[in-house]
Protein backbone atom coordinates (compact mmCIF):
# COMPACT_ATOMS: atom_id res chain seq x y z
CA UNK A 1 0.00 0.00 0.00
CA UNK A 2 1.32 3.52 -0.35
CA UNK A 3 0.12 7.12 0.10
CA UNK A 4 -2.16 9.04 -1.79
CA UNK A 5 -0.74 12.22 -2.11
CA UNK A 6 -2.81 13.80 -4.49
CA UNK A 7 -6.38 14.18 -2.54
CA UNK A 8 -4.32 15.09 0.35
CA UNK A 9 -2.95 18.27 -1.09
CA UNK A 10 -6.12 19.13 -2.92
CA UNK A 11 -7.79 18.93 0.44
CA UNK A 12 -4.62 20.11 3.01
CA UNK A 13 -4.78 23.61 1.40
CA UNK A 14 -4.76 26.80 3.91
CA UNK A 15 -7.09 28.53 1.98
CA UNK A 16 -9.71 25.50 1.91
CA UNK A 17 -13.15 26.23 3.23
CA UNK A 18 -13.56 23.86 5.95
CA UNK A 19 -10.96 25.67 8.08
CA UNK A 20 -9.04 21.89 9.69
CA UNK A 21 -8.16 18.36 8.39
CA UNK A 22 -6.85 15.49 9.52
CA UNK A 23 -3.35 14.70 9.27
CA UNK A 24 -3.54 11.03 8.06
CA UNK A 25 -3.39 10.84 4.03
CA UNK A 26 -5.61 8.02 2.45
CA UNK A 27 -3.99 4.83 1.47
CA UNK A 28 -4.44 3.56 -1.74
CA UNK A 29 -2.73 0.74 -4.03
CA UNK A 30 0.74 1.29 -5.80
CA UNK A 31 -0.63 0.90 -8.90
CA UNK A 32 -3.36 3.57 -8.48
CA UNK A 33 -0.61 5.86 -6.58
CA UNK A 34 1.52 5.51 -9.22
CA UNK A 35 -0.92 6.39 -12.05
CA UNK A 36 -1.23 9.83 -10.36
CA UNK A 37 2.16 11.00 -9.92
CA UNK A 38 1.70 13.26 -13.08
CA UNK A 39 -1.31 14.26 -13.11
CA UNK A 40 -0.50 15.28 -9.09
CA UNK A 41 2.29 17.33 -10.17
CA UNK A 42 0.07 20.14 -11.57
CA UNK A 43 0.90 23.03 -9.62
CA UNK A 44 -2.26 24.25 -7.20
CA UNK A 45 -1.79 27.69 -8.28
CA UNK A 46 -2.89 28.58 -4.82
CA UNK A 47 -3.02 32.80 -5.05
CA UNK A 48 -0.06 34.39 -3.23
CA UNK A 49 -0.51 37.31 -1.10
CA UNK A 50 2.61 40.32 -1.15
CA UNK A 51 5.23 38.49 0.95
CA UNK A 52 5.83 41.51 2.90
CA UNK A 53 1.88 41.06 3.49
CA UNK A 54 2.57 36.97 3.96
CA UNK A 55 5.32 37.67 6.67
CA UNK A 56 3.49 40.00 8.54
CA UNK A 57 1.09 36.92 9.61
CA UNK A 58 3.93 35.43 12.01
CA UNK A 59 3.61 37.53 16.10
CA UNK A 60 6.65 38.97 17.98
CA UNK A 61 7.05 34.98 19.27
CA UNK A 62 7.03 33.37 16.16
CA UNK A 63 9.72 35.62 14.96
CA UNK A 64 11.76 34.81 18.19
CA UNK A 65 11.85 31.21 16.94
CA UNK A 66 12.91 31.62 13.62
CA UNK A 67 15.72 33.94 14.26
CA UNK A 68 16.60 31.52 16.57
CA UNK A 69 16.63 28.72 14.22
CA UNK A 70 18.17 30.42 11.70
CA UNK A 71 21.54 31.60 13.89
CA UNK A 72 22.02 28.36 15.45
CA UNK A 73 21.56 26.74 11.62
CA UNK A 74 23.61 29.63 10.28
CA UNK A 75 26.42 28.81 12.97
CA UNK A 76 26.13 24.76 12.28
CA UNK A 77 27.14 25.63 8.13
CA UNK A 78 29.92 28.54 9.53
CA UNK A 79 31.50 25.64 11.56
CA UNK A 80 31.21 22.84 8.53
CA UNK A 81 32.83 25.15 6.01
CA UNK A 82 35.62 25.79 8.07
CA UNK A 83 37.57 22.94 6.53
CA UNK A 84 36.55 23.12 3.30
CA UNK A 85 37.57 26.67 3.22
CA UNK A 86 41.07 25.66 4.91
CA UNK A 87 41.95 22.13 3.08
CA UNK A 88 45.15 23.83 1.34
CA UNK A 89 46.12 24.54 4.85
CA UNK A 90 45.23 21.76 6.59
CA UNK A 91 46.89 19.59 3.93
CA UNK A 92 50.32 21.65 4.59
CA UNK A 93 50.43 21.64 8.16
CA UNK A 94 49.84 17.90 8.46
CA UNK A 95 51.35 16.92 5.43
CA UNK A 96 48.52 14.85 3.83
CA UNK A 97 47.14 15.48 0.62
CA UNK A 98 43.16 17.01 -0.09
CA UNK A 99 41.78 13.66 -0.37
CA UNK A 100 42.80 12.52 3.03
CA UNK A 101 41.71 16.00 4.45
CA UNK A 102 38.51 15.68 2.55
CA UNK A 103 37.70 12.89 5.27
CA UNK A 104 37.70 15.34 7.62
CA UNK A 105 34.32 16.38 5.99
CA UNK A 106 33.38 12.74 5.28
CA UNK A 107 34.09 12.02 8.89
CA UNK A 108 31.32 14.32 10.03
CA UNK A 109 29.03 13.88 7.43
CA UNK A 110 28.53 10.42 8.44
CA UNK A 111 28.12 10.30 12.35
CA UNK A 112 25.85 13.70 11.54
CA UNK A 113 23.23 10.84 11.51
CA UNK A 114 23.88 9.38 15.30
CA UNK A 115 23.64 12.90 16.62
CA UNK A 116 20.54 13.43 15.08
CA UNK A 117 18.81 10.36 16.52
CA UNK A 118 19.98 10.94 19.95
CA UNK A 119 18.98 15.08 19.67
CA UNK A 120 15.84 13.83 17.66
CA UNK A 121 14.32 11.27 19.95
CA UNK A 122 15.78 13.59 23.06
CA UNK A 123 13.84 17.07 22.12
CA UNK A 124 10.70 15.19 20.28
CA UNK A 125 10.46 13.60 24.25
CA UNK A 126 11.43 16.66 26.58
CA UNK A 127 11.64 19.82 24.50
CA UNK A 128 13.25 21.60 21.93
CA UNK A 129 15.62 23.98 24.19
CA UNK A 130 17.90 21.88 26.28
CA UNK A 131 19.15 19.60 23.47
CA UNK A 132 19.60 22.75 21.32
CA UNK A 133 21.49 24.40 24.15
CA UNK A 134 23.86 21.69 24.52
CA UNK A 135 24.23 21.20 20.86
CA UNK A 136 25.47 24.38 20.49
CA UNK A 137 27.77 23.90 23.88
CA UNK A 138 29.35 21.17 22.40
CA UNK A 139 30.03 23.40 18.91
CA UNK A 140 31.97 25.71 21.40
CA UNK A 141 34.21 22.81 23.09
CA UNK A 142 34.89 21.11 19.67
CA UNK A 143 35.78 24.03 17.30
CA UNK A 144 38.33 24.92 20.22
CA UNK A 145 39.51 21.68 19.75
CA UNK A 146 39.67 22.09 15.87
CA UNK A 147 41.83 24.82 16.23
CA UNK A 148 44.20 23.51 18.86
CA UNK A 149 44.52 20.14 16.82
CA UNK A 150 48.18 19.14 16.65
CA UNK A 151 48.46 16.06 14.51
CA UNK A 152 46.21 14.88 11.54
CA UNK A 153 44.64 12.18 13.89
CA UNK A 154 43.60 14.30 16.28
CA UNK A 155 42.35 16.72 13.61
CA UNK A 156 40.10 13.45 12.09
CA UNK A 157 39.13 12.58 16.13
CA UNK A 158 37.65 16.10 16.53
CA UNK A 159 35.77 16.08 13.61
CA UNK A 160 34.25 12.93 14.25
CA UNK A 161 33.12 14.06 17.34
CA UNK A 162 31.74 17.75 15.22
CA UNK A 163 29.63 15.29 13.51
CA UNK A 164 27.84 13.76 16.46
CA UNK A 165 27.45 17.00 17.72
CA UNK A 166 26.04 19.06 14.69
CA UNK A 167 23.82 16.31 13.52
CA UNK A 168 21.37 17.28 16.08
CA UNK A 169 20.27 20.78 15.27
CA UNK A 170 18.89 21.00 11.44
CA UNK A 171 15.13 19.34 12.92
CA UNK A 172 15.49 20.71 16.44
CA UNK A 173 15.75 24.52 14.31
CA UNK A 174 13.08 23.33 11.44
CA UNK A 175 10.87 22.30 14.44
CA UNK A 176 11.32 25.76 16.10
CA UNK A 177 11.27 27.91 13.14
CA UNK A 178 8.23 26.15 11.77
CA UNK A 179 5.81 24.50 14.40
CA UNK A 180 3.92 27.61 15.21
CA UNK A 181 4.53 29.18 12.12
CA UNK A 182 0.91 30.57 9.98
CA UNK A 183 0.02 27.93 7.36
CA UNK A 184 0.13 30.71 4.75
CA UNK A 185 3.55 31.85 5.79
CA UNK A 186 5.40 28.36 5.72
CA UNK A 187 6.53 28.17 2.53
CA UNK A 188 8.72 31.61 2.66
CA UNK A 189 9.51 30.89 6.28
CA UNK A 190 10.82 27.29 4.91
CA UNK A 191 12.89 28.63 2.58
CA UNK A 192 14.35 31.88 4.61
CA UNK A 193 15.09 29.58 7.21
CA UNK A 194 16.65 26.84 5.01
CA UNK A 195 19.62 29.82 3.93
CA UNK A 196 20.66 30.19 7.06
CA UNK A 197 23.23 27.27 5.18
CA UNK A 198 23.91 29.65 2.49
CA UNK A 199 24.65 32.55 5.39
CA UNK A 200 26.87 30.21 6.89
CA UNK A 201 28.90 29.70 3.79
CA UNK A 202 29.02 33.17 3.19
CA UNK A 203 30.05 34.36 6.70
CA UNK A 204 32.56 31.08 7.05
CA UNK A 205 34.14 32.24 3.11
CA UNK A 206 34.64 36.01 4.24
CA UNK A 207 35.89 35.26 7.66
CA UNK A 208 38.42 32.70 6.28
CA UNK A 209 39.72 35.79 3.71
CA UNK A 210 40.33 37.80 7.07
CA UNK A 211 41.53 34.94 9.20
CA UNK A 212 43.33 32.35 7.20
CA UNK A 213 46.96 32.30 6.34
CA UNK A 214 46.90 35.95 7.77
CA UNK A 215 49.06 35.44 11.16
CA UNK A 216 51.66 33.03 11.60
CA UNK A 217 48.75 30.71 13.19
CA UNK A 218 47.86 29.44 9.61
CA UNK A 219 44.03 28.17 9.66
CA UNK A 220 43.58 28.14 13.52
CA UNK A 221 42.16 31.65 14.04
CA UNK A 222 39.19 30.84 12.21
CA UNK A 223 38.55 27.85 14.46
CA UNK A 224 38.57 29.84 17.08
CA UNK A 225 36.55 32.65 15.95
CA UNK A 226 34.11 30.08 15.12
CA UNK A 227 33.64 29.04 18.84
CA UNK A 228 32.80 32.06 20.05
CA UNK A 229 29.44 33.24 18.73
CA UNK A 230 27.58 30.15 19.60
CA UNK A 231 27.58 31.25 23.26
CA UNK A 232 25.15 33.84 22.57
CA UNK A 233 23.14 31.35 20.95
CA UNK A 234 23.12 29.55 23.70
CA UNK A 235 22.07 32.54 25.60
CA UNK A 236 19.54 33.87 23.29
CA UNK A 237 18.00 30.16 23.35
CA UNK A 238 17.88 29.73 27.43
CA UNK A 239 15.58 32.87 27.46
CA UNK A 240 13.53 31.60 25.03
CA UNK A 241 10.65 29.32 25.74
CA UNK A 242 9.12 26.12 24.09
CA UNK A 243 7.16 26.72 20.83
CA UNK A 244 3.16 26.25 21.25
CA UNK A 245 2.89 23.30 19.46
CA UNK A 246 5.39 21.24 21.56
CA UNK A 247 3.76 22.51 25.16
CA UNK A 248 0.26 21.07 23.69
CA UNK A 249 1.53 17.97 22.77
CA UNK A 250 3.29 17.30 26.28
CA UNK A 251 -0.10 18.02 27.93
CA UNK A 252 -1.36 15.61 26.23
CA UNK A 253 1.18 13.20 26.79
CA UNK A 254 0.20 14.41 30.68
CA UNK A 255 -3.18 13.96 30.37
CA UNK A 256 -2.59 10.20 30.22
CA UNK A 257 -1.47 7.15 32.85
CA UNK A 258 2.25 7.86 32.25
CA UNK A 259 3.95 10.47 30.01
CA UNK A 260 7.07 8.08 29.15
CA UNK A 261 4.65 4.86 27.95
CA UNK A 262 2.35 7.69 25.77
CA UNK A 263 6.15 8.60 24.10
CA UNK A 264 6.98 5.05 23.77
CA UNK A 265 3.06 4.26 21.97
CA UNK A 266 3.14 7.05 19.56
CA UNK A 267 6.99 6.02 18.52
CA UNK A 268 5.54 2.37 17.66
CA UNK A 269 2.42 4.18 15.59
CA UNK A 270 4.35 6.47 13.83
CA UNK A 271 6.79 3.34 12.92
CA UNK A 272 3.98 1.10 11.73
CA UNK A 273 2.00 3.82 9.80
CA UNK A 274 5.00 5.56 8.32
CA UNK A 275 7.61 3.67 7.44
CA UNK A 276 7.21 3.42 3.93
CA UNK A 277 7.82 7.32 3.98
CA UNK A 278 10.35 8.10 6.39
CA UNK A 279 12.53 5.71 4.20
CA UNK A 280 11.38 8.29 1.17
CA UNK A 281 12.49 10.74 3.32
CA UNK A 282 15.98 9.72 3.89
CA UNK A 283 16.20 8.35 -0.15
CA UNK A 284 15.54 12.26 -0.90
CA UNK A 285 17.84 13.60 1.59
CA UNK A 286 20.47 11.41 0.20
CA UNK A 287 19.84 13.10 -3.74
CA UNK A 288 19.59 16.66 -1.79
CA UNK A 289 22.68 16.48 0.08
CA UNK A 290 25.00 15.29 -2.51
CA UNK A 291 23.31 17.83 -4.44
CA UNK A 292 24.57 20.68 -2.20
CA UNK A 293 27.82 18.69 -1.30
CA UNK A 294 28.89 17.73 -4.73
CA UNK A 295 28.33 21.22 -5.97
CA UNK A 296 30.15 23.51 -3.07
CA UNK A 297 32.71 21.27 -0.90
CA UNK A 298 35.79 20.75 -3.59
CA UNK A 299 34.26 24.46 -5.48
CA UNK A 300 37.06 26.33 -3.85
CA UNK A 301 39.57 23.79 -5.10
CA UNK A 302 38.25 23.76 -8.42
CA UNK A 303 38.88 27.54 -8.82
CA UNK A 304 42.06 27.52 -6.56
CA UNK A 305 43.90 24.13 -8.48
CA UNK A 306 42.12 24.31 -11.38
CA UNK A 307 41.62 27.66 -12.56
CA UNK A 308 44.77 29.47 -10.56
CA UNK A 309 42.46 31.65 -8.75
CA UNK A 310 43.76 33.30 -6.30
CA UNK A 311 42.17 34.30 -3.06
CA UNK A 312 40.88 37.14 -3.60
CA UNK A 313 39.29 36.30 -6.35
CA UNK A 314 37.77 32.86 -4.49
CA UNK A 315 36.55 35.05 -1.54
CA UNK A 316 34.40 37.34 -4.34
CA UNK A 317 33.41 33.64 -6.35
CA UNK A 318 32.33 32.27 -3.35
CA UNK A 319 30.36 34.92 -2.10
CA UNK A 320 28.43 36.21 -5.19
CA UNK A 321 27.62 32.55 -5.46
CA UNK A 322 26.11 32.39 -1.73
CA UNK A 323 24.20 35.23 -2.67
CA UNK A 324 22.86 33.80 -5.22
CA UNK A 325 21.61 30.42 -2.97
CA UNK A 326 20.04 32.78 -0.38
CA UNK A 327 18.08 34.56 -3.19
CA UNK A 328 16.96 30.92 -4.90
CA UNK A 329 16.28 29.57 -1.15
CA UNK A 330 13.61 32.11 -0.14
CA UNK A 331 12.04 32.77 -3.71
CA UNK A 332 11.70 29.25 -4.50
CA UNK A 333 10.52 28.51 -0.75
CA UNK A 334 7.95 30.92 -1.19
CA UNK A 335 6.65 30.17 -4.52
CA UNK A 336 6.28 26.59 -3.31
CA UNK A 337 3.03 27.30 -1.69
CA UNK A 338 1.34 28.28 -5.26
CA UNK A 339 3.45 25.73 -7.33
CA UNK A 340 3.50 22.92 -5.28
CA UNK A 341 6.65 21.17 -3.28
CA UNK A 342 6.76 18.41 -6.08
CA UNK A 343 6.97 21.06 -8.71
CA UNK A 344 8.85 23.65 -7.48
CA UNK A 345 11.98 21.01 -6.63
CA UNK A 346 12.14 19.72 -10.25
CA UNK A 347 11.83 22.89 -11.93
CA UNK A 348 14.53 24.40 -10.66
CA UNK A 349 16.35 21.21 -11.02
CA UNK A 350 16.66 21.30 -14.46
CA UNK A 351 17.11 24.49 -14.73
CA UNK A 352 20.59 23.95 -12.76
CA UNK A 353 21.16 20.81 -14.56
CA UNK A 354 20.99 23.31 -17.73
CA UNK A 355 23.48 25.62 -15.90
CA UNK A 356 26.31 23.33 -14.84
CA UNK A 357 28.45 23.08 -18.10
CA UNK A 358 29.25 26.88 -17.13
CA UNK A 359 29.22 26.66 -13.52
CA UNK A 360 32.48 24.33 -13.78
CA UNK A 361 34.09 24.88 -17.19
CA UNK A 362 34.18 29.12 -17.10
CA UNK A 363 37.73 29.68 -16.94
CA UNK A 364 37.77 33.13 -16.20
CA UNK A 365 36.18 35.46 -13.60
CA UNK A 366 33.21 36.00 -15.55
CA UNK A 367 32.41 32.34 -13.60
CA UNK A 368 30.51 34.42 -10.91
CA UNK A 369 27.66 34.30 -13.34
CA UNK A 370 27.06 31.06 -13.56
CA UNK A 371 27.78 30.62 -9.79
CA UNK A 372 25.69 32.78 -8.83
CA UNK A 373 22.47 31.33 -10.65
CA UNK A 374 23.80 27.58 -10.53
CA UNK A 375 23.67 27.81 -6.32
CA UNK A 376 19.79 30.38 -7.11
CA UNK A 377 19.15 26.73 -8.51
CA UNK A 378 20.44 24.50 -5.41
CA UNK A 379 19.60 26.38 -2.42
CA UNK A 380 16.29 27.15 -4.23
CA UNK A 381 15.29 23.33 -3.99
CA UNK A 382 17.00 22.93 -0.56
CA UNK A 383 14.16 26.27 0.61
CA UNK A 384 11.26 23.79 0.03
CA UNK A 385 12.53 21.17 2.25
CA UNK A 386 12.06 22.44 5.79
CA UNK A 387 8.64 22.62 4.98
CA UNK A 388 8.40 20.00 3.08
CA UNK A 389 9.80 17.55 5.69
CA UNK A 390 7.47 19.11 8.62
CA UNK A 391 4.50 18.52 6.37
CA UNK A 392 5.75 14.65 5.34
CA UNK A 393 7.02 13.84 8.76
CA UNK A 394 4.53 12.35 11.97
CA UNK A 395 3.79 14.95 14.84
CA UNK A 396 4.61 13.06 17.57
CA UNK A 397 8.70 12.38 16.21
CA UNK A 398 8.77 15.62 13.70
CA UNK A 399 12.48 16.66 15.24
CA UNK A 400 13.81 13.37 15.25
CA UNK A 401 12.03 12.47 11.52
CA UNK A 402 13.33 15.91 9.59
CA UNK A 403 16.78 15.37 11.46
CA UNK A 404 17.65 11.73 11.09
CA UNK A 405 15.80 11.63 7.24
CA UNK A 406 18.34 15.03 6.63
CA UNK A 407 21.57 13.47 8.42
CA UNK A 408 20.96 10.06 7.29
CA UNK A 409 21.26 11.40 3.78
CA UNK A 410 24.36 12.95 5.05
CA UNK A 411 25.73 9.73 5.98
CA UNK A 412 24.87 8.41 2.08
CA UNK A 413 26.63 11.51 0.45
CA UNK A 414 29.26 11.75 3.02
CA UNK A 415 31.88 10.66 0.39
CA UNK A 416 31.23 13.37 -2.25
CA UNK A 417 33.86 15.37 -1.70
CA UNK A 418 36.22 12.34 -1.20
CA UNK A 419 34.86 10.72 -4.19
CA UNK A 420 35.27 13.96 -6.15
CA UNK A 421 38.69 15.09 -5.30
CA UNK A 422 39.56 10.82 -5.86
CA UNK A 423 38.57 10.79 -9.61
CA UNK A 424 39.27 14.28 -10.22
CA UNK A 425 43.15 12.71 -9.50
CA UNK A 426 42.46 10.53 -12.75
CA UNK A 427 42.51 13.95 -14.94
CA UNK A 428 45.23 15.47 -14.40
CA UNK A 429 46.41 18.84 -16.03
CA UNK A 430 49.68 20.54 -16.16
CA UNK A 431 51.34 21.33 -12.96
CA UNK A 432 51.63 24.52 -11.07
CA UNK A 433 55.19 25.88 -10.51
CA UNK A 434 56.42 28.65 -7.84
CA UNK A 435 58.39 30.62 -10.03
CA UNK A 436 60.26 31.82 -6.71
CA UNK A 437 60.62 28.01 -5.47
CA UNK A 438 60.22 26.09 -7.97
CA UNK A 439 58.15 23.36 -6.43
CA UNK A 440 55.38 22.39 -8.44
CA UNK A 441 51.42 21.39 -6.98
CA UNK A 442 49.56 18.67 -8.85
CA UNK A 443 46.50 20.25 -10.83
CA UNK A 444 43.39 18.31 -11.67
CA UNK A 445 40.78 18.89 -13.94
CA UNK A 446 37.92 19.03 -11.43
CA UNK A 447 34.99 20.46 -12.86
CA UNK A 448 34.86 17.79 -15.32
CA UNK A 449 33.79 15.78 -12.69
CA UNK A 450 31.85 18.27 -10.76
CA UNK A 451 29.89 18.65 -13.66
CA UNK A 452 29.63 14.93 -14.47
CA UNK A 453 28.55 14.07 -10.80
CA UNK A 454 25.76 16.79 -10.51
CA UNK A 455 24.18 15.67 -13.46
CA UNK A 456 23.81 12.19 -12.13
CA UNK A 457 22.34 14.01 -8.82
CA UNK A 458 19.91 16.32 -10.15
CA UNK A 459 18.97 13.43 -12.11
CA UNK A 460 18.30 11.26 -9.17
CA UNK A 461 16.47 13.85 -6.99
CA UNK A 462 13.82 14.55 -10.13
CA UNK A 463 13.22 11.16 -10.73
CA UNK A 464 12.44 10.22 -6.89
CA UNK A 465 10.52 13.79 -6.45
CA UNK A 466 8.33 12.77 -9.02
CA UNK A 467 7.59 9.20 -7.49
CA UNK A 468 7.19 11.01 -4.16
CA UNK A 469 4.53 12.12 -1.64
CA UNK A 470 3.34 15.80 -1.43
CA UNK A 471 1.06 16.87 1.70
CA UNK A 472 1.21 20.76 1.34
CA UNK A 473 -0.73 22.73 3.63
CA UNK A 474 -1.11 19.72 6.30
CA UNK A 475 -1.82 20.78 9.78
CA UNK A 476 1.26 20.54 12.26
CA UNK A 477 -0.83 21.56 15.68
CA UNK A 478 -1.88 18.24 18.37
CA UNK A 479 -5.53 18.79 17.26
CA UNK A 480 -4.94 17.43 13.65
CA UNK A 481 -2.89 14.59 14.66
CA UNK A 482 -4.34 11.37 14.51
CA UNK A 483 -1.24 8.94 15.36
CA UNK A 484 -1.41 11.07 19.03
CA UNK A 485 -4.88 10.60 19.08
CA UNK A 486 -3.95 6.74 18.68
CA UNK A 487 -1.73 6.94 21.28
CA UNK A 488 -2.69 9.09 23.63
CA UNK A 489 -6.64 8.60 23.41
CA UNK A 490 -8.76 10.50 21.44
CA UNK A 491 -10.14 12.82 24.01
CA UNK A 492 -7.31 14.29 25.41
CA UNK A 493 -6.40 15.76 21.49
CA UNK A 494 -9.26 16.76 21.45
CA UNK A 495 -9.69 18.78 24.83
CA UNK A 496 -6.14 20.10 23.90
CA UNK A 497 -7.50 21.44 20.19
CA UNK A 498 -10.46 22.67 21.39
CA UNK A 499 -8.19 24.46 23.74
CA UNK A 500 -5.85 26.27 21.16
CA UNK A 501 -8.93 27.35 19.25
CA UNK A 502 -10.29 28.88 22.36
CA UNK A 503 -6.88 30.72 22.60
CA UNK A 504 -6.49 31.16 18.94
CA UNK A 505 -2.53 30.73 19.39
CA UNK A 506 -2.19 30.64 16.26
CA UNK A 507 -2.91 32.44 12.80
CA UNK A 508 -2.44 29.58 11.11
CA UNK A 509 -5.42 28.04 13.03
CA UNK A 510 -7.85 30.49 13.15
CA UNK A 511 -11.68 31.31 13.50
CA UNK A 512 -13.47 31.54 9.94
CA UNK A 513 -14.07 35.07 10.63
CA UNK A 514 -10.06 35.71 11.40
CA UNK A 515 -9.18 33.71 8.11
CA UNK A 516 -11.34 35.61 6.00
CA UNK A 517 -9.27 38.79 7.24
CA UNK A 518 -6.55 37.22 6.74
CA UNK A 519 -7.44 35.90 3.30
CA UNK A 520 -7.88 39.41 2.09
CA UNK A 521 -4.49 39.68 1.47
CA UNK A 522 -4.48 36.91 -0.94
CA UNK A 523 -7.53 38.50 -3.00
């Protein structure tokens, strides 16, 4: 049996009539799911309001949350890039080459996905704060130890441990940033949210221009400067309290004979009810993150080996091209809420399929054009998923699903760059020589296989998008969830939605009267 996705989204829309829905889809047979996928991918064409109009639907808390989210994501890319942005001198002060420093980013690609069960399963139980506080504790202690790293084992020991730790925030912060968040407002929140990746980049490329190989401390400065702002995080996040939707669903979970055996019942429902997609999930997440992997980590090498750039001119490259992702991220995010999740991913798919004979074979500076609209194309697919996660994922284990689906397809890309920079060895061009030395530095033709590898990815991620599920608009609030109302008996949901409507908490969940003014927006 699978799915049906299409009735679900035709039904799950925020601007339908009858105001709430349950959160189950239908089932239906494979064959009948199947015969639908195309005629499902026709965009909604829900109307759009002025985003400006859109954004001012989310309260003073709501905002709280996703700033939130988005520094503590923003910080988790800053501290990933570091060693991409530093392989040349990592390689020289250990004296390995940039495919065994590369595992330094393998290394924490892969155990990304045991942090995010442990964070996943631990805020999903007992809140979103305290796992995100110590996430971020643990960024602090580790980047230290980055930059204090003596030998190239210690260096790979640290990073292993980076992974454990970072693979816990991405669903804690999509969780925050998006439980309370107005149905109307999720797709541009998704994909604002989703570039705090892209802001990392960018901050992590022009803070390694102004603290790498600029003292006689090599690389380590920017290890160190990357420890420090995550204490404010950690501040910021201690003051803050737990979202809405999360303080409903442990009052529930209250309501019952015993909090822990209510945790441990929906965790066997949402297994038995949703396992055929959580493994989608992680398949897509696997195409998505080699997708962003393949086309940024071995980048900078490209242009520095390849294409003699020199650092300058990588810094201004690198950022015009992060630019471009933020832009793609939120535009794309946004539009997904009148085109569809299904749609808006494959569209701009092959539109950056289209764009990646320029993206790696412009020899010149004029590459910044083609960076720039090849990472619009990336990041814009990578805005939908926040959302589009939350919506696929069950209530009761939404941090732990969006994290472990994201970081387990971490763990299946985690040898891009290794895999790259290894057959990028089997094209080799003509050697760079130090006129004042004379020592030469092997030069491979890398964005032949850049190119070659991407293609194969966006290939991938079109094909399964179009086989997959699409549940836009589905509620996210205790009310509207039937595996707690499985779990947890029926009552007690529905005491605790009755309860939020009495409130109206939120504007995604409001009173006819309240959604026709805030329909007008959309007329």
């Amino acid at each position: 049996m699978a799915y049906n996705e299409k009735a679900p989204r035709e039904h799950l829309s925020p601007h339908s009539s009858n105001g709430h829905h349950d959160q189950d889809p239908e089932y239906m047979s494979a064959g009948r799911y199947l015969s639908t996928r195309l005629s499902s991918l026709k965009p909604p064409m829900h109307k759009l309001a002025n985003p400006f109009a859109v954004l001012r639907l989310l309260n003073a808390k709501q905002w709280n949350f996703f700033f939130l989210a988005f520094a503590g994501w923003t910080w988790d890319a800053f501290d990933f890039f570091t060693v991409s942005l530093t392989i040349s001198g990592l390689a020289k002060t250990f004296d390995k080459t940039t495919k065994q420093i590369t595992w330094g980013i393998t290394l924490v690609l892969m155990l990304r996905s045991v942090g995010a069960i442990i964070f996943g399963i631990w805020a999903d139980r007992y809140g979103r704060k305290w796992p995100f506080v110590f996430n971020l504790l643990l960024f602090v202690v580790l980047e230290l130890g980055t930059g204090f790293a003596q030998t190239y084992e210690q260096f790979l020991g640290i990073r292993a441990l980076y992974g454990v730790a970072m693979g816990g925030l991405y669903g804690n912060a999509a969780a925050t940033a998006l439980e309370d968040c107005p149905a109307e407002a999720r797709g541009i929140i998704s994909g604002m949210l989703q570039q705090g990746y892209a802001f990392g980049y960018l901050l992590a490329t022009a803070f390694a221009r102004a603290l790498n190989d600029t003292t006689s401390h090599a690389w380590r400065p920017l290890y160190w400067f990357g420890a420090c702002p995550p204490i404010l995080i950690i501040i910021w996040r201690i003051f803050t309290p737990e979202t809405d939707t999360f303080k409903e669903r442990q009052k529930v979970r209250a309501a019952g004979d015993n909090v822990g055996a209510t945790f441990i019942s929906e965790g066997k429902v949402a297994i038995r009810k949703h396992w055929v997609i959580l493994t989608y999930m992680v398949l897509l997440m696997a195409g998505f993150n080699f997708m962003s992997h393949g086309s940024q980590d071995l980048y900078p090498t490209m242009l520095e080996n390849q294409y003699e750039f020199d650092a300058d001119a990588v810094t201004i490259t690198q950022v015009v091209a992060n630019l471009g992702a933020m832009t793609g991220g939120t535009i794309v995010g946004y539009l997904s809420q009148k085109l569809g999740r299904r749609f808006s991913i494959i569209y701009i798919s092959i539109v950056g399929g289209a764009l990646l004979y320029p993206y790696t074979f412009t020899s010149s500076e004029k590459i910044i054009a083609p960076a720039y609209f090849e990472q619009f194309c990336v990041q814009g697919a990578w805005g939908v998923i926040p959302i589009h996660l939350m919506e696929l994922s069950p209530g009761s284990f939404r941090t732990f699903a969006v994290g472990t689906s994201y970081q387990l397809g971490n763990l299946a890309s985690s040898a891009s760059s290794t895999i790259e920079a290894t057959i990028g060895e089997r094209f080799p061009l003509s050697p760079i020589v130090d006129a004042a030395t004379g020592k030469t530095t092997p030069r491979y033709n890398y964005g032949k296989v850049i190119c070659i590898f991407m293609g194969c990815v966006y290939a991938y991620v079109i094909i399964l998008t179009f086989f997959g599920p699409e549940y836009l608009g589905r509620k996210l609030d205790v009310k509207h969830d039937n595996d707690m109302k499985e779990a947890a008996h029926n009552e007690f949901v529905t005491v605790m939605g009755n309860d939020r409507d009495d409130r109206h908490l939120d504007k995604g969940d409001m009173s006819s009267d309240e959604e026709k003014g805030a329909n007008a927006a959309y007329r």
